[in-house]
Every structure is written in structure tokens, then in C-alpha cells.
PDB file of N, CA and C in Angstrom:
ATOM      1  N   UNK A   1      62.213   8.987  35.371  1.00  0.00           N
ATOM      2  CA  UNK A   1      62.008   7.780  34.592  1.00  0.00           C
ATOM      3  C   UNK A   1      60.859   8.029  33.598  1.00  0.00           C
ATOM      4  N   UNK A   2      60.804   7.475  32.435  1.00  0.00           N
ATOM      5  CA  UNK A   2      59.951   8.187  31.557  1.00  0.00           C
ATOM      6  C   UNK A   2      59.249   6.691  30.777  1.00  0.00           C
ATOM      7  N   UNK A   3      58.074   6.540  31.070  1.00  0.00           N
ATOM      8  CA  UNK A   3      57.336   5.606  30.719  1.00  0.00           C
ATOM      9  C   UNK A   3      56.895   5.162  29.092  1.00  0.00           C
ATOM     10  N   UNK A   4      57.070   4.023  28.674  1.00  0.00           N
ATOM     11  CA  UNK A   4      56.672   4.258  27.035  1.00  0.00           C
ATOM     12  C   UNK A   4      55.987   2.723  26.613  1.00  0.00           C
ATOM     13  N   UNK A   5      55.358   3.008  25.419  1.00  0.00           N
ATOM     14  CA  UNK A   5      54.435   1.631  25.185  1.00  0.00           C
ATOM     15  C   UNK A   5      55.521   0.824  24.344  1.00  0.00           C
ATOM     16  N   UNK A   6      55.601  -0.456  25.205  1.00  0.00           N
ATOM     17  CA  UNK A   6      56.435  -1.321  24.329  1.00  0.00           C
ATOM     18  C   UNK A   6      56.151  -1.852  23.202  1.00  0.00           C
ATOM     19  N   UNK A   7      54.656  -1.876  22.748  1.00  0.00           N
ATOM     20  CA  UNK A   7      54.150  -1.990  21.292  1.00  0.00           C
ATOM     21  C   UNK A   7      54.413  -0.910  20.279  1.00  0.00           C
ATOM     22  N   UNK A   8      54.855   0.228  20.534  1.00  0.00           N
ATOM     23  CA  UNK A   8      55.134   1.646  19.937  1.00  0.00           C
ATOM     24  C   UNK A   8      56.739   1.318  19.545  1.00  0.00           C
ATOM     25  N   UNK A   9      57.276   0.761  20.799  1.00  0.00           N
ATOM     26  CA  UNK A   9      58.963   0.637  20.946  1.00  0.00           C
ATOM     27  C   UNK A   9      59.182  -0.820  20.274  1.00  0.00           C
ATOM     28  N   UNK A  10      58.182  -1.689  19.396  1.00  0.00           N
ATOM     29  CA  UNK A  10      58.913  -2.637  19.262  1.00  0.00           C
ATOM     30  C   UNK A  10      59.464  -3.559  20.057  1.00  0.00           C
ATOM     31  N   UNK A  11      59.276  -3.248  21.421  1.00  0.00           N
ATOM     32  CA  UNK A  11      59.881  -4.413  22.518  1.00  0.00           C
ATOM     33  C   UNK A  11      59.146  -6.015  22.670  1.00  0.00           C
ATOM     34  N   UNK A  12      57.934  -5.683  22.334  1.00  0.00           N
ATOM     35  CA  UNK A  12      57.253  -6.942  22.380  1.00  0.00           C
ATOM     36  C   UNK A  12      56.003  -6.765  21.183  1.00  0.00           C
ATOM     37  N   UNK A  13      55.523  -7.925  21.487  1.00  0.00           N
ATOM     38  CA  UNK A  13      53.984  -7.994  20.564  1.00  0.00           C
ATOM     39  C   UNK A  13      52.630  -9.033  21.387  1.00  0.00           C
ATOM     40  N   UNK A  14      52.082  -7.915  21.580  1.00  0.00           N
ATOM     41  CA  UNK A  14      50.752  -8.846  22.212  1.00  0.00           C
ATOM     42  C   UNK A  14      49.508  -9.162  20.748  1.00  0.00           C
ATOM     43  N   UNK A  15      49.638 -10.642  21.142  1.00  0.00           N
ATOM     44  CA  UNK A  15      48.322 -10.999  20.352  1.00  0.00           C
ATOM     45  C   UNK A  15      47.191 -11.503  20.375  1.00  0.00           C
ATOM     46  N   UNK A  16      46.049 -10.716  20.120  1.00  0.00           N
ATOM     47  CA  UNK A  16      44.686 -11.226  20.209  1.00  0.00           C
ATOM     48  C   UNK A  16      43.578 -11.431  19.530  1.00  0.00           C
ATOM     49  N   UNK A  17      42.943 -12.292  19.225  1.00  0.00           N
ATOM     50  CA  UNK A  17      42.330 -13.288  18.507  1.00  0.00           C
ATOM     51  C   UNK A  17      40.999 -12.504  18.492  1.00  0.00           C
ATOM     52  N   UNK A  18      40.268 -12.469  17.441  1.00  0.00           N
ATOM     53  CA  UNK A  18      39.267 -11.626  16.639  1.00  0.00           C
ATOM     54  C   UNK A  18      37.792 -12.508  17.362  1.00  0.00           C
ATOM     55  N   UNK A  19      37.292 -11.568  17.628  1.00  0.00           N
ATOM     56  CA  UNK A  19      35.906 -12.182  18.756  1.00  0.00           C
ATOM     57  C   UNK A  19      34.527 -12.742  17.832  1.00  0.00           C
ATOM     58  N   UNK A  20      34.944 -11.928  16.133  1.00  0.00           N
ATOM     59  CA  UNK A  20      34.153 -12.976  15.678  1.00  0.00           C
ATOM     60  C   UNK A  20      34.061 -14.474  14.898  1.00  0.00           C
ATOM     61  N   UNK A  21      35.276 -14.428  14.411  1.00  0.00           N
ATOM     62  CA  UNK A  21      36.006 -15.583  13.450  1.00  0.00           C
ATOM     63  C   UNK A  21      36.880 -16.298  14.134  1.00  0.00           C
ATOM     64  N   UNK A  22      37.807 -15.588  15.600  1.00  0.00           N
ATOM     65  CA  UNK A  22      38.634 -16.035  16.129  1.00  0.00           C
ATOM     66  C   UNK A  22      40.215 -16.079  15.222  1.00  0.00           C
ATOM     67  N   UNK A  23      40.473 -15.434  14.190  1.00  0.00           N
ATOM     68  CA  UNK A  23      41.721 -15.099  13.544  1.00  0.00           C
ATOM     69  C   UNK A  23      42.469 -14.259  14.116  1.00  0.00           C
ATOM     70  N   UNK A  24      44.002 -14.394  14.574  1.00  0.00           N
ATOM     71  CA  UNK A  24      44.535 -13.650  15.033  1.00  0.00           C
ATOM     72  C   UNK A  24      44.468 -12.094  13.970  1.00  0.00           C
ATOM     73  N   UNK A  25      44.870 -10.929  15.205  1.00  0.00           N
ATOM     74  CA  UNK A  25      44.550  -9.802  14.667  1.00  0.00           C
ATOM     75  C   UNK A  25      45.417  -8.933  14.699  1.00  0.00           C
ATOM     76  N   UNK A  26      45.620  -8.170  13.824  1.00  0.00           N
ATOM     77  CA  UNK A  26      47.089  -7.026  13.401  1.00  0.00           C
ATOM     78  C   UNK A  26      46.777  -5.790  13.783  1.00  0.00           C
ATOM     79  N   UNK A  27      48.315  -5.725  14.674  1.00  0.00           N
ATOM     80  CA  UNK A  27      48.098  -3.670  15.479  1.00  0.00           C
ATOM     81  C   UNK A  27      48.373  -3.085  14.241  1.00  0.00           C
ATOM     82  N   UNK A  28      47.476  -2.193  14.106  1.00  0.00           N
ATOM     83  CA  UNK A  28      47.124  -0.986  13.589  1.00  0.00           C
ATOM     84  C   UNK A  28      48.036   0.109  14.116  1.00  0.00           C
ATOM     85  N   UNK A  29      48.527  -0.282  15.125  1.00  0.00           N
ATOM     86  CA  UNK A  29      49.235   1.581  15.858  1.00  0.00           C
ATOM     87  C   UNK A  29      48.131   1.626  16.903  1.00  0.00           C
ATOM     88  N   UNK A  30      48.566   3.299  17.563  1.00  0.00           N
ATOM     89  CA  UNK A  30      48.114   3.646  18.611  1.00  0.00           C
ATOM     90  C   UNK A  30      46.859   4.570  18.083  1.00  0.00           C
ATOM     91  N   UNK A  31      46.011   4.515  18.518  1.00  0.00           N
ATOM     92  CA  UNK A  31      44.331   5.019  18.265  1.00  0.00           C
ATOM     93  C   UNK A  31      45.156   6.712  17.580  1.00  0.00           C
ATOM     94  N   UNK A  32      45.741   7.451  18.784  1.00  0.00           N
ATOM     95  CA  UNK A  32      46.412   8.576  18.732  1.00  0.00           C
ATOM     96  C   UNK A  32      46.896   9.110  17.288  1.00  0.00           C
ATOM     97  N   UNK A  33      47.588   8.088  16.410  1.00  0.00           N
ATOM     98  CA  UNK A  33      48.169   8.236  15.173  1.00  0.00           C
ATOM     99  C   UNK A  33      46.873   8.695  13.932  1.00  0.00           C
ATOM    100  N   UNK A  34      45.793   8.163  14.324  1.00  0.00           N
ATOM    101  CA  UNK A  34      44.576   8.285  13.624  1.00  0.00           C
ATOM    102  C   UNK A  34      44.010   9.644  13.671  1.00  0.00           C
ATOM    103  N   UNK A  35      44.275  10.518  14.710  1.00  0.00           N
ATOM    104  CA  UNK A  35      42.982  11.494  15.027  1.00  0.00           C
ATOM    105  C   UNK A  35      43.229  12.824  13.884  1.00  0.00           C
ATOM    106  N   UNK A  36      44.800  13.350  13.129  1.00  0.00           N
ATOM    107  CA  UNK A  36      44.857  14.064  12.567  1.00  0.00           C
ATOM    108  C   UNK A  36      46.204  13.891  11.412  1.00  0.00           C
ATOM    109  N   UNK A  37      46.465  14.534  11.082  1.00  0.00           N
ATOM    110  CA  UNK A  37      47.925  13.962   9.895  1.00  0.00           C
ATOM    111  C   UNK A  37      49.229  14.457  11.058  1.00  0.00           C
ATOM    112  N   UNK A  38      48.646  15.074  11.831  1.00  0.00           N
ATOM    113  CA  UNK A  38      50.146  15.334  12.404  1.00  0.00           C
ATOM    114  C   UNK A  38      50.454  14.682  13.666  1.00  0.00           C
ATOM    115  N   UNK A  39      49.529  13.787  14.230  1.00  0.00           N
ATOM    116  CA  UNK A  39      49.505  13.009  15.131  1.00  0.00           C
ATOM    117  C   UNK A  39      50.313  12.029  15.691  1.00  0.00           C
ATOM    118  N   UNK A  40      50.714  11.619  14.406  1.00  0.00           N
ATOM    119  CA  UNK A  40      52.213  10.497  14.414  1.00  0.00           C
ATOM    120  C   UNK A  40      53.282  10.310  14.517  1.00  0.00           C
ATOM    121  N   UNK A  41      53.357  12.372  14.843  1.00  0.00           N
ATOM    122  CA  UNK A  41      54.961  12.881  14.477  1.00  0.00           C
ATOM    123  C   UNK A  41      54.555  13.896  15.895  1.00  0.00           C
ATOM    124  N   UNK A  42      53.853  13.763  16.719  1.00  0.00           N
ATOM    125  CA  UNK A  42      53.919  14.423  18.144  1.00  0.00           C
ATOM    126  C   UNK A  42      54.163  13.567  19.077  1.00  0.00           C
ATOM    127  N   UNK A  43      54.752  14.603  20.243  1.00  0.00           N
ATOM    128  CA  UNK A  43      55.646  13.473  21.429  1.00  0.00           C
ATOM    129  C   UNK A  43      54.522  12.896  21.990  1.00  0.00           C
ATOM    130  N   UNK A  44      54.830  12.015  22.944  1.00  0.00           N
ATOM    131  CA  UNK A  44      54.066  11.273  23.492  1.00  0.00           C
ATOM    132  C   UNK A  44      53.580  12.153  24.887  1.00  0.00           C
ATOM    133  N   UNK A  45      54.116  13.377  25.021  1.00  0.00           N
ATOM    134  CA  UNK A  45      53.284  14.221  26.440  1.00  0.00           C
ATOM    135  C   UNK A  45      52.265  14.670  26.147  1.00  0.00           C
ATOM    136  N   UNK A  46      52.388  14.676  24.544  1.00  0.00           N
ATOM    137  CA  UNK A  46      51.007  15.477  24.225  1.00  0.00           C
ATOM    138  C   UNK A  46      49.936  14.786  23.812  1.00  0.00           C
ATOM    139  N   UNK A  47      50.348  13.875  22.802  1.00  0.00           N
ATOM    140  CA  UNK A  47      49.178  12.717  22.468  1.00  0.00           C
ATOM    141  C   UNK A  47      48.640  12.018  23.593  1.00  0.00           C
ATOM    142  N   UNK A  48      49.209  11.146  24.314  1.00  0.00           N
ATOM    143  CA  UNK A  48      48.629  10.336  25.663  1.00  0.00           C
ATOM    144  C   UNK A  48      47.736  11.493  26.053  1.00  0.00           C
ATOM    145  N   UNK A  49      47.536  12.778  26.076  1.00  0.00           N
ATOM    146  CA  UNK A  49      46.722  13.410  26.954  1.00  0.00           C
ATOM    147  C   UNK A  49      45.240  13.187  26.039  1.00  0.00           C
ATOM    148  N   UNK A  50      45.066  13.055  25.222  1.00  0.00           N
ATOM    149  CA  UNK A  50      43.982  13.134  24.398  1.00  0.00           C
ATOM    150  C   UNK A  50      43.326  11.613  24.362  1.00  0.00           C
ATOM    151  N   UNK A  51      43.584  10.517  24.366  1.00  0.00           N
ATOM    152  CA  UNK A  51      43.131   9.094  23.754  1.00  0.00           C
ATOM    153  C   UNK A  51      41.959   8.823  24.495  1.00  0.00           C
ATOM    154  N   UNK A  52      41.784   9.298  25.417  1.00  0.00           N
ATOM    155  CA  UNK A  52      40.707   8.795  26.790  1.00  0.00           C
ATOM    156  C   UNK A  52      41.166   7.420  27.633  1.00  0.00           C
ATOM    157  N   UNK A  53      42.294   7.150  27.515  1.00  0.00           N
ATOM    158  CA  UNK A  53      43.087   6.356  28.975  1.00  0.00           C
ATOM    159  C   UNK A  53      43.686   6.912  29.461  1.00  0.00           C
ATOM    160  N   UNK A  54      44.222   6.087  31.037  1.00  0.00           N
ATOM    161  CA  UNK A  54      44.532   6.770  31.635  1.00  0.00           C
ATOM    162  C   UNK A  54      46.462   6.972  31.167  1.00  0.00           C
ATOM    163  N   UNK A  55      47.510   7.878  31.945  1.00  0.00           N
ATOM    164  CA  UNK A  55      48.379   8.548  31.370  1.00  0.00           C
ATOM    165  C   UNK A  55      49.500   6.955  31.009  1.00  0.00           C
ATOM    166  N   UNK A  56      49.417   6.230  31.953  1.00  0.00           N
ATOM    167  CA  UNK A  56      50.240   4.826  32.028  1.00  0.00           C
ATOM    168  C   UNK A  56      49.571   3.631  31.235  1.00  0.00           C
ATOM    169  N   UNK A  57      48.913   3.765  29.965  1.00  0.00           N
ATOM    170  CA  UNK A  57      48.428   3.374  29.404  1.00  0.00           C
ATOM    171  C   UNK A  57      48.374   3.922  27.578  1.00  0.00           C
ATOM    172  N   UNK A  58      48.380   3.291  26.774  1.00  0.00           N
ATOM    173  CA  UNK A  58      48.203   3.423  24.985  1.00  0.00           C
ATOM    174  C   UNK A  58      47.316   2.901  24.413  1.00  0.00           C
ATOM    175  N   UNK A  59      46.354   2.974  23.559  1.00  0.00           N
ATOM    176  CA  UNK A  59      45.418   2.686  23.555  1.00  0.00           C
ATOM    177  C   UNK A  59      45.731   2.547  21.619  1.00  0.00           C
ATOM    178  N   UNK A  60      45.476   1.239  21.517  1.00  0.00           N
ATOM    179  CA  UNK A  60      46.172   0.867  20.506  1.00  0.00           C
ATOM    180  C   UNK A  60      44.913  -0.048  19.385  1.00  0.00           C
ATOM    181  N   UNK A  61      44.801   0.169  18.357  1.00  0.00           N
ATOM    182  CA  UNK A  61      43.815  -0.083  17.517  1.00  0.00           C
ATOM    183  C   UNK A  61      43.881  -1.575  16.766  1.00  0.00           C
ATOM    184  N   UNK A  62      43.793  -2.984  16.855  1.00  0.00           N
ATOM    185  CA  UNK A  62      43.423  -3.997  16.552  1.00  0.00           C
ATOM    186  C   UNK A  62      42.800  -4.023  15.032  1.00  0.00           C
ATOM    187  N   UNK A  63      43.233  -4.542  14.262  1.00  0.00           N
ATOM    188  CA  UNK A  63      41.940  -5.130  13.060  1.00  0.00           C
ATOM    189  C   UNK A  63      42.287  -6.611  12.452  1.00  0.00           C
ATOM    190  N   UNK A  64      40.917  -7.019  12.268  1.00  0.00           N
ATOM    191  CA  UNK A  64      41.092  -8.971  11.843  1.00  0.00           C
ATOM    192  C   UNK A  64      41.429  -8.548  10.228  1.00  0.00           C
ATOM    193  N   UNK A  65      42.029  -9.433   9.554  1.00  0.00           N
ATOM    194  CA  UNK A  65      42.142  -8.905   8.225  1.00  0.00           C
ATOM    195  C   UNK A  65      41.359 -10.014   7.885  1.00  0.00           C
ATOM    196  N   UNK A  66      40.816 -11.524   8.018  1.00  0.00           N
ATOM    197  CA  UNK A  66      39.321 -12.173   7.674  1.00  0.00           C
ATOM    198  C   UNK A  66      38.450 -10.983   7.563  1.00  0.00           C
ATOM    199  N   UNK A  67      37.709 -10.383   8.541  1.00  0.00           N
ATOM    200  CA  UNK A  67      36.137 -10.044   8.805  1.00  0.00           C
ATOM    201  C   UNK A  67      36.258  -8.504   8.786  1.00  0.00           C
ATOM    202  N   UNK A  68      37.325  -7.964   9.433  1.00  0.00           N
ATOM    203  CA  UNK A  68      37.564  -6.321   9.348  1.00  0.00           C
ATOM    204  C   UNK A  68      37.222  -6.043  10.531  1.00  0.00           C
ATOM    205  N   UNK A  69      37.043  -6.700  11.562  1.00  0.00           N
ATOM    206  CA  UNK A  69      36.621  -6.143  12.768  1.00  0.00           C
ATOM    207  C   UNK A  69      37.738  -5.605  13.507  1.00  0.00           C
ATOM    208  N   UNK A  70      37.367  -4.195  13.771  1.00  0.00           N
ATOM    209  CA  UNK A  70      38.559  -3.026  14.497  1.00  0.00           C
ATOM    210  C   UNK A  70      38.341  -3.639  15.794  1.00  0.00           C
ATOM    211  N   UNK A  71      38.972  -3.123  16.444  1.00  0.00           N
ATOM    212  CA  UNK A  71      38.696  -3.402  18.397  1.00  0.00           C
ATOM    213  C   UNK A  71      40.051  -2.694  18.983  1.00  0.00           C
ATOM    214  N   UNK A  72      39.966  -1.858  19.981  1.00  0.00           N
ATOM    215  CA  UNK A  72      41.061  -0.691  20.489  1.00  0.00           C
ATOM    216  C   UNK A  72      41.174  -1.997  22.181  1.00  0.00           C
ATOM    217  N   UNK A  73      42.318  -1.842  22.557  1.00  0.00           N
ATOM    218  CA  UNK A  73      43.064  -2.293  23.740  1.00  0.00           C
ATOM    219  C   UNK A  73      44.198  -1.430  24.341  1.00  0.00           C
ATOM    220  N   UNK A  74      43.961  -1.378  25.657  1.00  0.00           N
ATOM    221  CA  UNK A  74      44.548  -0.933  26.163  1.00  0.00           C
ATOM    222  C   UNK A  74      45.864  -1.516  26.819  1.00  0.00           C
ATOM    223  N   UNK A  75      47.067  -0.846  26.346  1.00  0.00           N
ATOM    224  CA  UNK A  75      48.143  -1.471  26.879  1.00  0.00           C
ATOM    225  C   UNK A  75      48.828  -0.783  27.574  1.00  0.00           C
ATOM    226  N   UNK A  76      49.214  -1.792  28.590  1.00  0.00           N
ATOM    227  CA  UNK A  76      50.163  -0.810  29.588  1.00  0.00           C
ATOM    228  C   UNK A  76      51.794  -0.367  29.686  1.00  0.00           C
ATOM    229  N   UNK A  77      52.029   1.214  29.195  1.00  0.00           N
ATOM    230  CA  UNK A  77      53.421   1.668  29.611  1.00  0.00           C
ATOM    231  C   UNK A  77      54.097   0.911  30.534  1.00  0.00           C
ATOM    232  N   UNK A  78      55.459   0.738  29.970  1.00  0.00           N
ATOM    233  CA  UNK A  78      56.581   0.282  30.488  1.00  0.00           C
ATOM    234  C   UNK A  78      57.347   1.350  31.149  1.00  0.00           C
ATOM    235  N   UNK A  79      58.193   1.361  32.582  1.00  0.00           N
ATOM    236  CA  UNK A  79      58.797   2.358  32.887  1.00  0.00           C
ATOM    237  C   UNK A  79      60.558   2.182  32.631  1.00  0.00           C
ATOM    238  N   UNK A  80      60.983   2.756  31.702  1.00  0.00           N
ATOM    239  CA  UNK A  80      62.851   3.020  31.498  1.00  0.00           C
ATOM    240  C   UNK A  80      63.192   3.780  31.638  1.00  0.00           C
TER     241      UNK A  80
END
């Protein structure tokens, strides 16, 4: 069974509200997509090893478009 982030897959959308203005806030993607140009186009056995969560987990980058405040969350893999 092979585990995957349903925010990556489009299956759902979690939303959370900006801690300084309180404006809802837009995923950015997974932290992972950021670290190099080729990052976005590697499987997921290899990226998940790098983000600093744990393997059943994506670690996904937040920003308010009011104030600009980034904020990373951790979301949890789905198993299909």
C-alpha cells in the first residue's frame, strides 16, 4: 500500500487562517518543491526523506497573501 499527501493529490484542501491578520491562507506546495529546480519532478521516496518530518507526513508551505506571512504544516499521508 503506498501512502500519499492528499494536498499533493488534490483529494482535499485544508484551510488555515493567518496568525497575524487572521486571513485565510494559500498552499504554496510541499516545502520539498522549494529546496532545488529539480525537486518537483522527483518521486516521493526520495523527497519525503529530506523535509525533516516524519516518513507519513508532507510538510507543506502556507502563505497569507494580506501580510506575507509563510508558515509550513504538517500534513498527514493518506494510505491507497
Amino acid at each position: 500500500m503506498k501512502s500519499i499527501c492528499p494536498l499533493c493529490n488534490g483529494l482535499y484542501e485544508i484551510d488555515y487562517n493567518c496568525t497575524n491578520c487572521n486571513t485565510n491562507m494559500i498552499d504554496k506546495g510541499p516545502k520539498v518543491n522549494y529546496l532545488d529546480d529539480y525537486s518537483p519532478y522527483l518521486l516521493d521516496e526520495i523527497t519525503h526523506r529530506v523535509d525533516g518530518v516524519k516518513r507519513d507526513e508532507c510538510l507543506h508551505i502556507y502563505q497569507c497573501p494580506n501580510c506575507g506571512l509563510q508558515q509550513n504544516y504538517s500534513i498527514e499521508r493518506k494510505d491507497f
